[in-house]
C-alpha atoms as a PDB file:
ATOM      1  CA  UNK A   1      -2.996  -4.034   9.394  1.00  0.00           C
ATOM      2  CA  UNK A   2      -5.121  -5.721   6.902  1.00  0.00           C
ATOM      3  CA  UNK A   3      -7.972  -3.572   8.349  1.00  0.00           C
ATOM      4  CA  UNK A   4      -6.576  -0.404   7.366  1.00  0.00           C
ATOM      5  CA  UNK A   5      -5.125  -1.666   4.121  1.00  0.00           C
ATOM      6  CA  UNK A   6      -6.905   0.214   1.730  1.00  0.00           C
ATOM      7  CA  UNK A   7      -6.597   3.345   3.463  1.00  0.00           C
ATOM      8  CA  UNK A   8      -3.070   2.911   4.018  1.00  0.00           C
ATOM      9  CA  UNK A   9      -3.235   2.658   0.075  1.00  0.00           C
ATOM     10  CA  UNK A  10      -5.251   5.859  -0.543  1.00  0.00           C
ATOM     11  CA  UNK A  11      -2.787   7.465   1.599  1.00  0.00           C
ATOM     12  CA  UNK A  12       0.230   6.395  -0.623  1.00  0.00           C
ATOM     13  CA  UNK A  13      -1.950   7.703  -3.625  1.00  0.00           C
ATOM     14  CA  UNK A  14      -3.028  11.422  -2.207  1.00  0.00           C
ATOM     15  CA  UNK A  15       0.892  11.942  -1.334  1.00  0.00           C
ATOM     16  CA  UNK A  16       1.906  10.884  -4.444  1.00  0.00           C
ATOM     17  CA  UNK A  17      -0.461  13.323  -6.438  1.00  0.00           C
ATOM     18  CA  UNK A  18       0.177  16.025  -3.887  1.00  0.00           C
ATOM     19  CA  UNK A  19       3.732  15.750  -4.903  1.00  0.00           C
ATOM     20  CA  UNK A  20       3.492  15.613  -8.448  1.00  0.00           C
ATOM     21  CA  UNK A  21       0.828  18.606  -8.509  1.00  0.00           C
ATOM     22  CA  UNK A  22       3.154  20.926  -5.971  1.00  0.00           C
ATOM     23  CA  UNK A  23       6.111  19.797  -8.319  1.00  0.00           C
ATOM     24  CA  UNK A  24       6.886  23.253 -10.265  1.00  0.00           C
ATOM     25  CA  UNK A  25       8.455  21.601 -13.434  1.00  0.00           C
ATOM     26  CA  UNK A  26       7.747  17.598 -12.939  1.00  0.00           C
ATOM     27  CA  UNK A  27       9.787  16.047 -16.112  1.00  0.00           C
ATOM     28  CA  UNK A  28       9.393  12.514 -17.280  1.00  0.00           C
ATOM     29  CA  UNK A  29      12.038  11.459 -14.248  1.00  0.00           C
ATOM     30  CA  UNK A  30      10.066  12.895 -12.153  1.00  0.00           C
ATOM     31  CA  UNK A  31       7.025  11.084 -12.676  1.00  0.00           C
ATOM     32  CA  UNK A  32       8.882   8.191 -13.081  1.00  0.00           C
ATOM     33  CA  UNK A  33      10.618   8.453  -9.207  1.00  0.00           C
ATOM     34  CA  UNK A  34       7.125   9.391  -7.979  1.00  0.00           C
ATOM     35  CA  UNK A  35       6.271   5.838  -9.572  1.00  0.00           C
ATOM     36  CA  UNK A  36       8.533   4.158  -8.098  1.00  0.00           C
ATOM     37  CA  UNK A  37       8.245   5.550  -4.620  1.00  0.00           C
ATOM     38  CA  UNK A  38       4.676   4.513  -4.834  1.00  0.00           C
ATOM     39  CA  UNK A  39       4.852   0.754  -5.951  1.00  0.00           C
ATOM     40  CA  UNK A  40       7.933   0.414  -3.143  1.00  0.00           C
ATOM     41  CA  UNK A  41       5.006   1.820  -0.810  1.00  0.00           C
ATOM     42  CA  UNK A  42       2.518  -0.563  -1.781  1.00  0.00           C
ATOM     43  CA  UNK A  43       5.571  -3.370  -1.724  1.00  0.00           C
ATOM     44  CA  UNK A  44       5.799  -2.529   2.186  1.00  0.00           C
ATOM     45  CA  UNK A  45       2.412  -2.338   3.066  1.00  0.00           C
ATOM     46  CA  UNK A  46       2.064  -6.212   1.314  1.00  0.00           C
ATOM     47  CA  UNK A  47       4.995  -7.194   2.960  1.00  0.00           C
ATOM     48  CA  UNK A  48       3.922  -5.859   6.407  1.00  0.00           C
ATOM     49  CA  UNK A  49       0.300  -7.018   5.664  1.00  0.00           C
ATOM     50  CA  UNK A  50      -0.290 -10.058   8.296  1.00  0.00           C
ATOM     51  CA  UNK A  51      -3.832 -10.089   8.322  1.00  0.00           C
ATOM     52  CA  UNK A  52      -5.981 -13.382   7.318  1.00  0.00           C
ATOM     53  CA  UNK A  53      -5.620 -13.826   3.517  1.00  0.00           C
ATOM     54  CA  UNK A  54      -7.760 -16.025   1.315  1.00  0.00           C
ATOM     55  CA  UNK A  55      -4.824 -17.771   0.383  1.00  0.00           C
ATOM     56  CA  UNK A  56      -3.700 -18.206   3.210  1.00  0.00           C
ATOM     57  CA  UNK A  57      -6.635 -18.743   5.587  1.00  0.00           C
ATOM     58  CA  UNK A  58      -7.810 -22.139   6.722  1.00  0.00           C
ATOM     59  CA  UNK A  59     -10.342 -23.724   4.876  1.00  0.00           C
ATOM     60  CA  UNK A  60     -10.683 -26.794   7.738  1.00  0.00           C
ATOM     61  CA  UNK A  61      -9.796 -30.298   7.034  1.00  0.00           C
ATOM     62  CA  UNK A  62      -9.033 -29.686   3.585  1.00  0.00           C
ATOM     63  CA  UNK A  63     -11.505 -32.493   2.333  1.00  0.00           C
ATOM     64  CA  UNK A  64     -14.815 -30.188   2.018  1.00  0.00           C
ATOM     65  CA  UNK A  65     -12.655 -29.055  -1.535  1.00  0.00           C
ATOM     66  CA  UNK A  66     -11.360 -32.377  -2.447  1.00  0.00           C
ATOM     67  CA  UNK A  67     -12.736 -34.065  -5.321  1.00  0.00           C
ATOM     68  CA  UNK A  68     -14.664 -36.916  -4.968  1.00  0.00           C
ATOM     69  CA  UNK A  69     -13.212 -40.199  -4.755  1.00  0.00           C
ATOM     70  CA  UNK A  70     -13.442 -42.048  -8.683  1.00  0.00           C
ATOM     71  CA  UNK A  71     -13.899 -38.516 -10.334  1.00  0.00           C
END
């Protein structure tokens, strides 16, 4: 999935401002729900993310980052 993350992203975006332009009277509440639907869309699509991460990735042995010994 991590391949297709930032379309997946876009995605979330165009529906979201789709929705709030086709919305005939959009109040504050509105825009507020339409908020919130988006960040528990990006939320998901970390959460179901299980591509290689930096942070998570494998560096090797671990010593190439190390500091040097008396340093």
């Amino acid at each position: 999935m991590n391949r297709y993350k930032r379309w997946i992203g876009a995605a979330i975006l165009a529906v979201a401002a789709v929705v709030l332009a086709t919305w005939s009277y959009p109040t504050a509440a509105v825009v507020v729900w339409i908020v919130v639907v988006v960040l528990v869309g990006f939320a998901i699509r970390e959460f179901l993310d299980t591509g290689p991460d930096s942070r998570t990735a494998p560096t090797g042995t671990g010593r190439a980052s190390a500091p040097p010994p008396g340093g």
